[in-house]
PDB file of N, CA and C in Angstrom:
ATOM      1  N   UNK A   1       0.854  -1.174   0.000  1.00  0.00           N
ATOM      2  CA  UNK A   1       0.000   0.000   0.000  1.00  0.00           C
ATOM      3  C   UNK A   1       0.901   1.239   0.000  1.00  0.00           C
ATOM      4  N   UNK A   2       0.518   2.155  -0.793  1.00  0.00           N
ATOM      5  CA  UNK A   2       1.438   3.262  -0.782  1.00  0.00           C
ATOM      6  C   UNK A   2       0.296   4.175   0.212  1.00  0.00           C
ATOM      7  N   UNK A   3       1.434   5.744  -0.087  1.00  0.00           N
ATOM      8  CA  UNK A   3       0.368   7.062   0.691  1.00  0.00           C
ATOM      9  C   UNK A   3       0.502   7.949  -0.617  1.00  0.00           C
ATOM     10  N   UNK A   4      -0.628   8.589  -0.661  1.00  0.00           N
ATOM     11  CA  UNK A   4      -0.289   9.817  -1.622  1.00  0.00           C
ATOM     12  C   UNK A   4      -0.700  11.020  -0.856  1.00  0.00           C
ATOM     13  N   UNK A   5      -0.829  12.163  -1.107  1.00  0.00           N
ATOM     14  CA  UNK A   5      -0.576  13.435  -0.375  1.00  0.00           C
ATOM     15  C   UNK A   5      -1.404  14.195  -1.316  1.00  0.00           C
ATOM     16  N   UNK A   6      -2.311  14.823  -1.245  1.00  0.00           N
ATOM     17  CA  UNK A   6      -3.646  15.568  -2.061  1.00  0.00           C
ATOM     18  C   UNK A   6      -4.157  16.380  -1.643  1.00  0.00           C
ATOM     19  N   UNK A   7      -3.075  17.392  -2.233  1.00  0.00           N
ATOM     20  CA  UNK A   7      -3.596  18.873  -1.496  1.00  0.00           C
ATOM     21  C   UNK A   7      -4.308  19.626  -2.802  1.00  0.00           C
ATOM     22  N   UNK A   8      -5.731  20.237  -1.844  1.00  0.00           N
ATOM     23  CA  UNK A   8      -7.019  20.419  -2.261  1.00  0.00           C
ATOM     24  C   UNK A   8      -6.756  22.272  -1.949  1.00  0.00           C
ATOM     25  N   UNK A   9      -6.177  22.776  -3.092  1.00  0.00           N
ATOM     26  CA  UNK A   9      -6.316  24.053  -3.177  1.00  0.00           C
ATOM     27  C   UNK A   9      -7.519  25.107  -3.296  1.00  0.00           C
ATOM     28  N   UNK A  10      -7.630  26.244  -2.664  1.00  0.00           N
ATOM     29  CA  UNK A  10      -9.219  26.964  -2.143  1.00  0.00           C
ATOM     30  C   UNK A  10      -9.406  26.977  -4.060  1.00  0.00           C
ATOM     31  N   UNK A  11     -10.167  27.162  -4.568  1.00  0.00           N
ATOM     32  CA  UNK A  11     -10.468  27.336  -5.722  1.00  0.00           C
ATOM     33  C   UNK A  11     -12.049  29.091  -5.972  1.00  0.00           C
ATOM     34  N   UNK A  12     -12.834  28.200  -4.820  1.00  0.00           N
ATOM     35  CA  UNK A  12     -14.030  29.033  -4.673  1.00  0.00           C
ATOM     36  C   UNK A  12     -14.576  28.738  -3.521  1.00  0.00           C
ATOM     37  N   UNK A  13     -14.065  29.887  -2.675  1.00  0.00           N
ATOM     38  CA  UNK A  13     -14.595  29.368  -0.635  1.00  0.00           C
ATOM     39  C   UNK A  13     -15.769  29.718  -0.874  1.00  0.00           C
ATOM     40  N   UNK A  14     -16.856  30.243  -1.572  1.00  0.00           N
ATOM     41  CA  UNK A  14     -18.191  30.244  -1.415  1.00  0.00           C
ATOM     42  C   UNK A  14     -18.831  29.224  -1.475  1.00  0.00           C
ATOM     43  N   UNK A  15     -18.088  28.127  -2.852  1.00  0.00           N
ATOM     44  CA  UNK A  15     -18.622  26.815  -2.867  1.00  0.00           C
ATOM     45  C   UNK A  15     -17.856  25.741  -2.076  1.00  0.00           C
ATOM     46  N   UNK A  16     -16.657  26.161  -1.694  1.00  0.00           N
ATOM     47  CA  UNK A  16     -16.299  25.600  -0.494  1.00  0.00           C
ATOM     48  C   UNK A  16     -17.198  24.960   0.365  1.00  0.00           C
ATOM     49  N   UNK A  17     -17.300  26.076   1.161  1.00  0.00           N
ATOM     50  CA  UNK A  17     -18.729  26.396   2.320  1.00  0.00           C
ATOM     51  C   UNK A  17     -19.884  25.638   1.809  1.00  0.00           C
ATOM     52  N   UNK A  18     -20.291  25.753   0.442  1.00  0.00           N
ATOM     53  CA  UNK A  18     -21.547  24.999   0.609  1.00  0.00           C
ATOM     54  C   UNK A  18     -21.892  23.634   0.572  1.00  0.00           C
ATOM     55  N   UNK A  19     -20.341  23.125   0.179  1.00  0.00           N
ATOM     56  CA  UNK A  19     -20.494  21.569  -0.463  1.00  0.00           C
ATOM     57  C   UNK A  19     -19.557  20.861   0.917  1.00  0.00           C
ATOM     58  N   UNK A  20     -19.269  21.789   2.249  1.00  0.00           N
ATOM     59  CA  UNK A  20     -18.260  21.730   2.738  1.00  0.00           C
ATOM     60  C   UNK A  20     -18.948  19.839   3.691  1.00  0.00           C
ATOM     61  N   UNK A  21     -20.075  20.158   3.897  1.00  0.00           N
ATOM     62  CA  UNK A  21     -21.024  18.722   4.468  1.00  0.00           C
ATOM     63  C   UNK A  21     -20.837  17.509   3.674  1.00  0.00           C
ATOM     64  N   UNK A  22     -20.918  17.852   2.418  1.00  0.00           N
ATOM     65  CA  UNK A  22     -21.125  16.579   1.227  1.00  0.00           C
ATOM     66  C   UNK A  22     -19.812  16.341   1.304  1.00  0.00           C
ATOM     67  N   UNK A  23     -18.713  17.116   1.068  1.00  0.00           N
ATOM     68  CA  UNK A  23     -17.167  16.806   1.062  1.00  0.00           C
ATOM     69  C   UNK A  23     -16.886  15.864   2.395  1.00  0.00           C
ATOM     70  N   UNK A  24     -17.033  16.375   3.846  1.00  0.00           N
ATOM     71  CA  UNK A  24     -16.717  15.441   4.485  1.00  0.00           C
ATOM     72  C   UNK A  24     -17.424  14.440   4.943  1.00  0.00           C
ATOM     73  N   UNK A  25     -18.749  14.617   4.654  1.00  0.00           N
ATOM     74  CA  UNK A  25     -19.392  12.750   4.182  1.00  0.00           C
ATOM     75  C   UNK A  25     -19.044  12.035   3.387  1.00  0.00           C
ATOM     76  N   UNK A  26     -17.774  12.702   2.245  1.00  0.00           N
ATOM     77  CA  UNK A  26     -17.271  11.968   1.262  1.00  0.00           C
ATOM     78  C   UNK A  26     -16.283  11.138   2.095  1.00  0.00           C
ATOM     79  N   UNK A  27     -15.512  11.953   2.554  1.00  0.00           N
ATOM     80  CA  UNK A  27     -14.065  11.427   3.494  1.00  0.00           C
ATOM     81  C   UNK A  27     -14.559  10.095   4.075  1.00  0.00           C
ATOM     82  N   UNK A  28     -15.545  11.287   4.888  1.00  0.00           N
ATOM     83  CA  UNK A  28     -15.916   9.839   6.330  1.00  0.00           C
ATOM     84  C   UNK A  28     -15.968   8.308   5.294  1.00  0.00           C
ATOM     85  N   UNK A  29     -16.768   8.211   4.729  1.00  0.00           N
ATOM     86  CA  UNK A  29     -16.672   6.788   3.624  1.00  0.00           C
ATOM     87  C   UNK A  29     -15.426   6.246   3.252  1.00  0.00           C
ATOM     88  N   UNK A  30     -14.592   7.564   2.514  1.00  0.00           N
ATOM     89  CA  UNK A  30     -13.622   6.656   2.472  1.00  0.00           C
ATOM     90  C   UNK A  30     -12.521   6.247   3.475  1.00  0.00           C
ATOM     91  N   UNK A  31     -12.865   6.877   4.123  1.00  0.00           N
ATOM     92  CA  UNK A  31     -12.297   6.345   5.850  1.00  0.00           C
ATOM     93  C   UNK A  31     -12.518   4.983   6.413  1.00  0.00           C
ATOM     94  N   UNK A  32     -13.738   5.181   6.534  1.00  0.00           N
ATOM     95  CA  UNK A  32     -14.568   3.750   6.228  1.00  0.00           C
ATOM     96  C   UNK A  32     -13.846   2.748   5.734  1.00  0.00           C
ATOM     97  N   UNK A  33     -13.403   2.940   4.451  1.00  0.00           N
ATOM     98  CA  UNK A  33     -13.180   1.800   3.655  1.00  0.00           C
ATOM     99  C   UNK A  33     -11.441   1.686   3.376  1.00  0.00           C
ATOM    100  N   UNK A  34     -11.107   2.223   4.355  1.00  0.00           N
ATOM    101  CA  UNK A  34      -9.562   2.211   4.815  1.00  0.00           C
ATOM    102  C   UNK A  34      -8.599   3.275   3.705  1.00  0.00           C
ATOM    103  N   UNK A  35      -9.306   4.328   3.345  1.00  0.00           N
ATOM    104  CA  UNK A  35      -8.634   4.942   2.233  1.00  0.00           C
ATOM    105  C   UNK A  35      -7.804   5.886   2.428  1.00  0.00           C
ATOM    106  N   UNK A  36      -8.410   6.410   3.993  1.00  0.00           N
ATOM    107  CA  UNK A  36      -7.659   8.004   4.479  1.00  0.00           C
ATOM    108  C   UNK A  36      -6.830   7.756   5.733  1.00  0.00           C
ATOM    109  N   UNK A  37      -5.722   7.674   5.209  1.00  0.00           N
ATOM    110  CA  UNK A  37      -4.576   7.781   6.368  1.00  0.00           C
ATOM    111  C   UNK A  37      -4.631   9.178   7.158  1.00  0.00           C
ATOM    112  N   UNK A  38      -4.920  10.118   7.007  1.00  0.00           N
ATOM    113  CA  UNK A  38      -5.103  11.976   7.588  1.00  0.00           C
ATOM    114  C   UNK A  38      -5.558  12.549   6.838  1.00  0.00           C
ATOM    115  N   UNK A  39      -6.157  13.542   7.227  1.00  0.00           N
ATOM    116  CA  UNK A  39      -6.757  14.355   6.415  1.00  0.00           C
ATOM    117  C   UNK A  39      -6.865  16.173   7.526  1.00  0.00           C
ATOM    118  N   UNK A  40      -7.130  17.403   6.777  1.00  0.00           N
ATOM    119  CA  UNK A  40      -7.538  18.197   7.222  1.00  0.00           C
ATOM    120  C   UNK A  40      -7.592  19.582   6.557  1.00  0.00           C
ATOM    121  N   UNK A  41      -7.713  20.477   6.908  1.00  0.00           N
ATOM    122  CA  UNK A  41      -7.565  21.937   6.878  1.00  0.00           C
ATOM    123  C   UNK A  41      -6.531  22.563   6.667  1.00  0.00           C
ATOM    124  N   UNK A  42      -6.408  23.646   5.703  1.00  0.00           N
ATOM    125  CA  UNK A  42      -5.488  24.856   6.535  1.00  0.00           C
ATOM    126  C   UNK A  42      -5.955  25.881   6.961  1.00  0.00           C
ATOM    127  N   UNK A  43      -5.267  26.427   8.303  1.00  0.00           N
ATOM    128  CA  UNK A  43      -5.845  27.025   8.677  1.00  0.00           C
ATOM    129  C   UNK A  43      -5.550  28.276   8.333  1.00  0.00           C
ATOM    130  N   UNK A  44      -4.955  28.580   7.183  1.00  0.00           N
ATOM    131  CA  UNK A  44      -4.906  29.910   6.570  1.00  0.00           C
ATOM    132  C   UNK A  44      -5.621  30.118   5.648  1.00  0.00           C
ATOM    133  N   UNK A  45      -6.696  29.227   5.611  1.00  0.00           N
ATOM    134  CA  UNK A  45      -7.545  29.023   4.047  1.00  0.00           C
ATOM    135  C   UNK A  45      -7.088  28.916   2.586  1.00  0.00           C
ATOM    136  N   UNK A  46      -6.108  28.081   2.753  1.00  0.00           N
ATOM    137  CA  UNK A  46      -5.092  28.479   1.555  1.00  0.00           C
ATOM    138  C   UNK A  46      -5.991  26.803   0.964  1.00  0.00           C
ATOM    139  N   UNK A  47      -6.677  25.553   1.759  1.00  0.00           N
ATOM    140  CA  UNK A  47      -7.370  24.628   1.251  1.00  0.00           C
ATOM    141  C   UNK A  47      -7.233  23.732   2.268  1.00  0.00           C
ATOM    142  N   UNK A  48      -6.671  22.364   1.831  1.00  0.00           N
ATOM    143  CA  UNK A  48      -6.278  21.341   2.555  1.00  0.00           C
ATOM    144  C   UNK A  48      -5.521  20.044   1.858  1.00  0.00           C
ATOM    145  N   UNK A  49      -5.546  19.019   3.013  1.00  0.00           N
ATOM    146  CA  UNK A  49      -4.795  18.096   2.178  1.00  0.00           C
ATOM    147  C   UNK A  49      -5.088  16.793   3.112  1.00  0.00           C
ATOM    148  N   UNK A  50      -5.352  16.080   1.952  1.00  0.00           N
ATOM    149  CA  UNK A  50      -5.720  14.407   2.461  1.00  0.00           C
ATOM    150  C   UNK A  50      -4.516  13.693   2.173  1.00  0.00           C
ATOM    151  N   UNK A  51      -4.516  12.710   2.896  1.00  0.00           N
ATOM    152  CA  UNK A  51      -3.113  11.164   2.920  1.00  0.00           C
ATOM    153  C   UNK A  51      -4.311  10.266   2.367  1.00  0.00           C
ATOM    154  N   UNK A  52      -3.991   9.810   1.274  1.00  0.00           N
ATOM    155  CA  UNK A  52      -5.044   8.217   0.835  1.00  0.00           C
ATOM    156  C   UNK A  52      -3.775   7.583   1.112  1.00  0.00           C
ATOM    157  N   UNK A  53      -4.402   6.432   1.123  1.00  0.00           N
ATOM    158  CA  UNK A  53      -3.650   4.751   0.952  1.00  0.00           C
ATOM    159  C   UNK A  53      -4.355   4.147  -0.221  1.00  0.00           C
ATOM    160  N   UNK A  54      -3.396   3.756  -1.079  1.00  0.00           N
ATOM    161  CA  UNK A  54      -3.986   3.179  -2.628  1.00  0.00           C
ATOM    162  C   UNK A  54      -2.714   2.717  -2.767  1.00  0.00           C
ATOM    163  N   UNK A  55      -3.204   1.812  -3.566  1.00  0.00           N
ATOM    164  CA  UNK A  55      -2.162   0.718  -4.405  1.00  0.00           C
ATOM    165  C   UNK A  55      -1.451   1.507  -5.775  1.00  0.00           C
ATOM    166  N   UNK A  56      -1.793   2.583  -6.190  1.00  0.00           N
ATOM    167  CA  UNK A  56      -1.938   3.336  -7.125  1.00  0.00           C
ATOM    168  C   UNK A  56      -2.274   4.389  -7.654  1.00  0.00           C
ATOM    169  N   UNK A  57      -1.199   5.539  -8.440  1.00  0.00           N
ATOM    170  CA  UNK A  57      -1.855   7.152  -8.226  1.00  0.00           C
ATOM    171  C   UNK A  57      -3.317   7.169  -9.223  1.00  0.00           C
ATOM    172  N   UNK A  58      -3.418   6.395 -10.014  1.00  0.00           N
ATOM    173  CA  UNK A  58      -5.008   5.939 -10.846  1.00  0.00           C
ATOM    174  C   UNK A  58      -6.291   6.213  -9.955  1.00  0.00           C
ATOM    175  N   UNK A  59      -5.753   5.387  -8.582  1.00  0.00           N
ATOM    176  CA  UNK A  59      -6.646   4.739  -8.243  1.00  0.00           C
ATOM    177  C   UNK A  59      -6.780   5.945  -7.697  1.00  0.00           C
ATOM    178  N   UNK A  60      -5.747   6.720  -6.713  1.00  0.00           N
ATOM    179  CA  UNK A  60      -6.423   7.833  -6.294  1.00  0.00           C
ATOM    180  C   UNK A  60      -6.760   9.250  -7.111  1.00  0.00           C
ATOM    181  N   UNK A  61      -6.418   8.782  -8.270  1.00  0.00           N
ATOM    182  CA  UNK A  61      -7.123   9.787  -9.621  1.00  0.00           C
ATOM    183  C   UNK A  61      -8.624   9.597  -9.290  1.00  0.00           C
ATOM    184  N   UNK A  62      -8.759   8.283  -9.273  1.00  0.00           N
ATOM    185  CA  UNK A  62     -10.450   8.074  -9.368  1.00  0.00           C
ATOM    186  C   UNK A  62     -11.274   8.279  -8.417  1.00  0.00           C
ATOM    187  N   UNK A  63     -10.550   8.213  -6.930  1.00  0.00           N
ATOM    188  CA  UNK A  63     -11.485   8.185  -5.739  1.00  0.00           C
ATOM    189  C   UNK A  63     -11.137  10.451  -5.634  1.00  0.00           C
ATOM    190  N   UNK A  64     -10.393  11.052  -6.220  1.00  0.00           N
ATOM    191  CA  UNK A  64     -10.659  12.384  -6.209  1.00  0.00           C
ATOM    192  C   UNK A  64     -11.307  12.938  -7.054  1.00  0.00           C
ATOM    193  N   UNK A  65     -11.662  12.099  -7.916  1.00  0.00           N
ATOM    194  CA  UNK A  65     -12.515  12.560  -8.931  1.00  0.00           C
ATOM    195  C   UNK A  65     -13.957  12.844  -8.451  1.00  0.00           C
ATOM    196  N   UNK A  66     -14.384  11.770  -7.571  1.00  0.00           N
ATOM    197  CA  UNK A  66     -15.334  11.632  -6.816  1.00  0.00           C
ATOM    198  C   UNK A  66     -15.655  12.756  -5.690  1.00  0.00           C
ATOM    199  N   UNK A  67     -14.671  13.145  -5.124  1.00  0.00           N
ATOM    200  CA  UNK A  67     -15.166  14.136  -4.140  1.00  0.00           C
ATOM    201  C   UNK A  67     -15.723  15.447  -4.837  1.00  0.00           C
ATOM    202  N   UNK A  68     -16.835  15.459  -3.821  1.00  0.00           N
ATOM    203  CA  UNK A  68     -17.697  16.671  -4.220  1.00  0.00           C
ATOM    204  C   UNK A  68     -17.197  18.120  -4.220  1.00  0.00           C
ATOM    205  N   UNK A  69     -15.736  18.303  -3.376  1.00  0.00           N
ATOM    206  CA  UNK A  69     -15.342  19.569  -4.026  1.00  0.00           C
ATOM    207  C   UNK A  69     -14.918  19.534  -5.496  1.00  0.00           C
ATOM    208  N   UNK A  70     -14.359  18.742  -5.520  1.00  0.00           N
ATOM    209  CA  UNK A  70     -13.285  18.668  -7.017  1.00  0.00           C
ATOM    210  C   UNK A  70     -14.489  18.647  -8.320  1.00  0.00           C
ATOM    211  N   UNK A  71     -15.504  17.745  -7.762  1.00  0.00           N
ATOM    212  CA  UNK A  71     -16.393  17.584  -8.957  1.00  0.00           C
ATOM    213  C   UNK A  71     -17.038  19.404  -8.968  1.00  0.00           C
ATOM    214  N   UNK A  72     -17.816  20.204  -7.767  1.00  0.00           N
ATOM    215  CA  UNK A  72     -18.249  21.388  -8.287  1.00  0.00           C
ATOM    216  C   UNK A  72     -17.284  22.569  -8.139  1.00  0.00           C
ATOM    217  N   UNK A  73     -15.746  22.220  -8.413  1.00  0.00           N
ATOM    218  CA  UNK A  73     -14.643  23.153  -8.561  1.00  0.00           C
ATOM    219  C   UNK A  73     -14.462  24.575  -7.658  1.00  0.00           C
ATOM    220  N   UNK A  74     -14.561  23.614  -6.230  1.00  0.00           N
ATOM    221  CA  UNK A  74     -14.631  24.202  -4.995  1.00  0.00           C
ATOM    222  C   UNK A  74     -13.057  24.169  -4.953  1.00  0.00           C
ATOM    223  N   UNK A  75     -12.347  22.870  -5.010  1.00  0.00           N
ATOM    224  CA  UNK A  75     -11.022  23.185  -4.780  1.00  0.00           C
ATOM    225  C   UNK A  75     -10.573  22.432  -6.653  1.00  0.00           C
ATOM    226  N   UNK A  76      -9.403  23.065  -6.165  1.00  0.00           N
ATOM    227  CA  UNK A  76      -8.196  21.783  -7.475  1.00  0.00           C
ATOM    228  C   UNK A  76      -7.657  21.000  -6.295  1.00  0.00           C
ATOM    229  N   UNK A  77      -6.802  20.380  -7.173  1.00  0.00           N
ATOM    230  CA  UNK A  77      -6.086  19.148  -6.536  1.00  0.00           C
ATOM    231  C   UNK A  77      -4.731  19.283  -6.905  1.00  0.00           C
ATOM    232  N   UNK A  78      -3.635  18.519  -6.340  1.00  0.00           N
ATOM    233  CA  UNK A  78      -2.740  17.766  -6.726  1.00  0.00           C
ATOM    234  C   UNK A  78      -2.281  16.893  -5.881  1.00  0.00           C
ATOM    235  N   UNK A  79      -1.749  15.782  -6.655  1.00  0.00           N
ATOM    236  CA  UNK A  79      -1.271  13.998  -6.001  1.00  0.00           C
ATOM    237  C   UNK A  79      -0.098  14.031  -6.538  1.00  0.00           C
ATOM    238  N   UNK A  80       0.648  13.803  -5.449  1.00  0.00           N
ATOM    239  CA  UNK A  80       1.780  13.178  -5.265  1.00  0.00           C
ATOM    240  C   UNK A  80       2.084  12.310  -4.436  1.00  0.00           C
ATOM    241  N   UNK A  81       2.618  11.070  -4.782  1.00  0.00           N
ATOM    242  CA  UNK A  81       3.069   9.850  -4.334  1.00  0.00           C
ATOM    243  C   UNK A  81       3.870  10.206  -2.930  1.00  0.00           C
ATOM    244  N   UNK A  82       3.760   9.690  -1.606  1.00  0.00           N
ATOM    245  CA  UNK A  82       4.104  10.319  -0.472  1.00  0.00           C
ATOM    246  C   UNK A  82       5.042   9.043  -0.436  1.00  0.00           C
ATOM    247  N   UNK A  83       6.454   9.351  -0.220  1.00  0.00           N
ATOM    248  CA  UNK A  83       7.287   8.375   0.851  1.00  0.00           C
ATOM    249  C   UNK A  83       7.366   8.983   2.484  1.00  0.00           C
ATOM    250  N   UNK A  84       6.102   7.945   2.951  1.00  0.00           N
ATOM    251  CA  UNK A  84       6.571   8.624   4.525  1.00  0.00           C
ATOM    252  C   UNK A  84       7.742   8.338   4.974  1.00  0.00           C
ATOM    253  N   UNK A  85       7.715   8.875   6.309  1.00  0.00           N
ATOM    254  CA  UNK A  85       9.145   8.373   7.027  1.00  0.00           C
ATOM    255  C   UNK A  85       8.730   9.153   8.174  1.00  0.00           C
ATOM    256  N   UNK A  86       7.984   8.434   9.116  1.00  0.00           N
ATOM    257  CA  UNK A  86       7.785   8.851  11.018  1.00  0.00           C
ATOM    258  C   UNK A  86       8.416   7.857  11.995  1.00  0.00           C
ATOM    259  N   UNK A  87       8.512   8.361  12.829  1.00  0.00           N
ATOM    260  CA  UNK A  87       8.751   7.656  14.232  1.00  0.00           C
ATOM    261  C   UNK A  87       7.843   7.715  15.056  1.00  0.00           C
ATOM    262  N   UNK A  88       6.414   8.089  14.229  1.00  0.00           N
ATOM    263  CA  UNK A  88       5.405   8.108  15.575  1.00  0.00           C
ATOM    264  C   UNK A  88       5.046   6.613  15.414  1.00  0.00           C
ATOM    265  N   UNK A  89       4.358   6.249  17.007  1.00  0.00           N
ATOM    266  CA  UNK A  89       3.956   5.153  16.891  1.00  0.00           C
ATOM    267  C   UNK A  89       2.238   5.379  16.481  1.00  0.00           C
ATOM    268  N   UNK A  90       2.149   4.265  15.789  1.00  0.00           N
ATOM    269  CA  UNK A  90       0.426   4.597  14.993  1.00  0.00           C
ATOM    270  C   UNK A  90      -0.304   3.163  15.048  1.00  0.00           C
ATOM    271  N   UNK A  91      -1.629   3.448  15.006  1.00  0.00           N
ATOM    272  CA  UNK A  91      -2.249   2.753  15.648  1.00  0.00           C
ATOM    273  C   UNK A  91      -2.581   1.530  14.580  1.00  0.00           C
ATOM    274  N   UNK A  92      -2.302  -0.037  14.907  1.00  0.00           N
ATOM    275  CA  UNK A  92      -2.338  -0.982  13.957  1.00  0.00           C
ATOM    276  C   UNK A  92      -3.842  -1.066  13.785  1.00  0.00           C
ATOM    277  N   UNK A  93      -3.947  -0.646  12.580  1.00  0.00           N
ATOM    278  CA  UNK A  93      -5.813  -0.828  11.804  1.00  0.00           C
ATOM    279  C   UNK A  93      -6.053  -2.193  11.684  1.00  0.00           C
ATOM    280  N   UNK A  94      -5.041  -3.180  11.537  1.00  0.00           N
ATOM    281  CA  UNK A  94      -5.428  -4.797  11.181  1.00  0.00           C
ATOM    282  C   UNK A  94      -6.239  -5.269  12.426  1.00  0.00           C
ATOM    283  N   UNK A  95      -6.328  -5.088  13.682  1.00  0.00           N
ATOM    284  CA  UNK A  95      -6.989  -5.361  14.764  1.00  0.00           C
ATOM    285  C   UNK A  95      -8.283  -5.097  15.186  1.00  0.00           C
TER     286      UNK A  95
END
């Protein structure tokens, strides 16, 4: 499993704001379904940025295609393939 790094640039904070519910009912799902390693805000409004876990930058082509900012061009995007490297200890999801 890789990480990719998908930072969701402000595009239009009006539609931000309105799709801001549908966007993170999007997350929560794919959270759900083991997709979002982190996710959040900036708090300078400059956008945000999600961690997926995918086998593939395709794959997370396709699951951002899907989110409801990107689809009503609330934010842009860009993916890049993340090599982490922490020393935090994190919590084993297999359990």
């Amino acid at each position: 499993m890789k990480h990719f790094a998908v930072f969701l640039p402000m595009l239009d904070a009006a539609k931000s704001q309105q799709y801001r519910a549908e966007h993170l009912e999007y997350l929560a799902k794919r959270r759900s379904e083991g997709k979002i390693f982190a996710n959040g805000r900036f708090v300078d409004g400059a956008g945000g940025l999600v961690i997926y876990m995918a086998d593939s930058q395709d794959e997370v082509q396709d699951i951002v295609n899907q989110d409801p900012y990107v689809i009503q061009q609330a934010r842009g995007y860009e993916i890049h393939e993340w090599d982490i490297v922490t020393e935090a200890v994190l919590p084993d999801k297999s359990k």
